[in-house]
Protein backbone atom coordinates (compact mmCIF):
# COMPACT_ATOMS: atom_id res chain seq x y z
CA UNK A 1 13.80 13.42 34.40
CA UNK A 2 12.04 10.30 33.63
CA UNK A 3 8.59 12.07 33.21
CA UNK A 4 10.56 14.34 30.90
CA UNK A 5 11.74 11.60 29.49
CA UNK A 6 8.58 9.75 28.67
CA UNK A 7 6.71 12.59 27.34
CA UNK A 8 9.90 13.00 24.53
CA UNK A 9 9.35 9.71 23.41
CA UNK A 10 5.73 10.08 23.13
CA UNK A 11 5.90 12.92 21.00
CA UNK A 12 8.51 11.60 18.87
CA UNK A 13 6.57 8.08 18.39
CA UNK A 14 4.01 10.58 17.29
CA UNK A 15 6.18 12.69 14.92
CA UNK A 16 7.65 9.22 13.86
CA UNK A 17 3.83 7.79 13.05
CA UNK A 18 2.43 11.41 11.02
CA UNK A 19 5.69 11.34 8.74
CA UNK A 20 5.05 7.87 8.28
CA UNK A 21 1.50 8.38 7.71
CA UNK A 22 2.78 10.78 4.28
CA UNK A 23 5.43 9.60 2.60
CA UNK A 24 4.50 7.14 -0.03
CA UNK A 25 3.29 3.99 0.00
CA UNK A 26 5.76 1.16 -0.81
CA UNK A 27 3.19 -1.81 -0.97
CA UNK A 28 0.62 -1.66 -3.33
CA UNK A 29 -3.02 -1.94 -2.42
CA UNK A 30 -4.58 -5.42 -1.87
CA UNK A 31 -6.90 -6.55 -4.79
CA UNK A 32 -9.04 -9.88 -3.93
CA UNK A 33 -8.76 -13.15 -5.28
CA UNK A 34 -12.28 -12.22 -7.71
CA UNK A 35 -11.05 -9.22 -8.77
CA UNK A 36 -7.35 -10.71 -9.81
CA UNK A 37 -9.31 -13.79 -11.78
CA UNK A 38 -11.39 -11.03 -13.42
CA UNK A 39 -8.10 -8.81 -14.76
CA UNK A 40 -6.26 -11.94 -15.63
CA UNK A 41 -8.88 -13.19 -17.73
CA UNK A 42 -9.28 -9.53 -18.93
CA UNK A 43 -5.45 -9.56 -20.25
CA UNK A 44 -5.56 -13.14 -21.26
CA UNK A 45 -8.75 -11.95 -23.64
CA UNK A 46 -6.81 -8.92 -25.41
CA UNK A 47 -4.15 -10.73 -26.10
CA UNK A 48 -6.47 -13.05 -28.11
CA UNK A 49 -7.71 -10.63 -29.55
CA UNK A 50 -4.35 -8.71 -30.40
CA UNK A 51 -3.02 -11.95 -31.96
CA UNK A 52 -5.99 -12.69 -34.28
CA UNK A 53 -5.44 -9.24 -35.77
């Protein structure tokens, strides 16, 4: 029973990990600080730009 019992759980922490594994990401990927400082001054820029206009 308790080999039985193992091997269940083993399967379903597998089952558990591959369904997991495809659904859809809740967290969004990580960007570095560099890149951040880059699109911030990016936005910061166009909005110059938008408000000169």
């Amino acid at each position: 029973m308790n080999r039985r019992k193992k091997i269940k759980q083993l399967l379903k922490a597998h089952a558990k990990k591959a369904s997991a594994k495809l659904a859809p990401q809740s967290k969004s990927k990580y960007i570095c600080k560099a890149d951040r400082l880059k699109l911030a001054a990016e936005s910061s820029h166009d909005s110059i730009i938008s408000s000169e206009s």
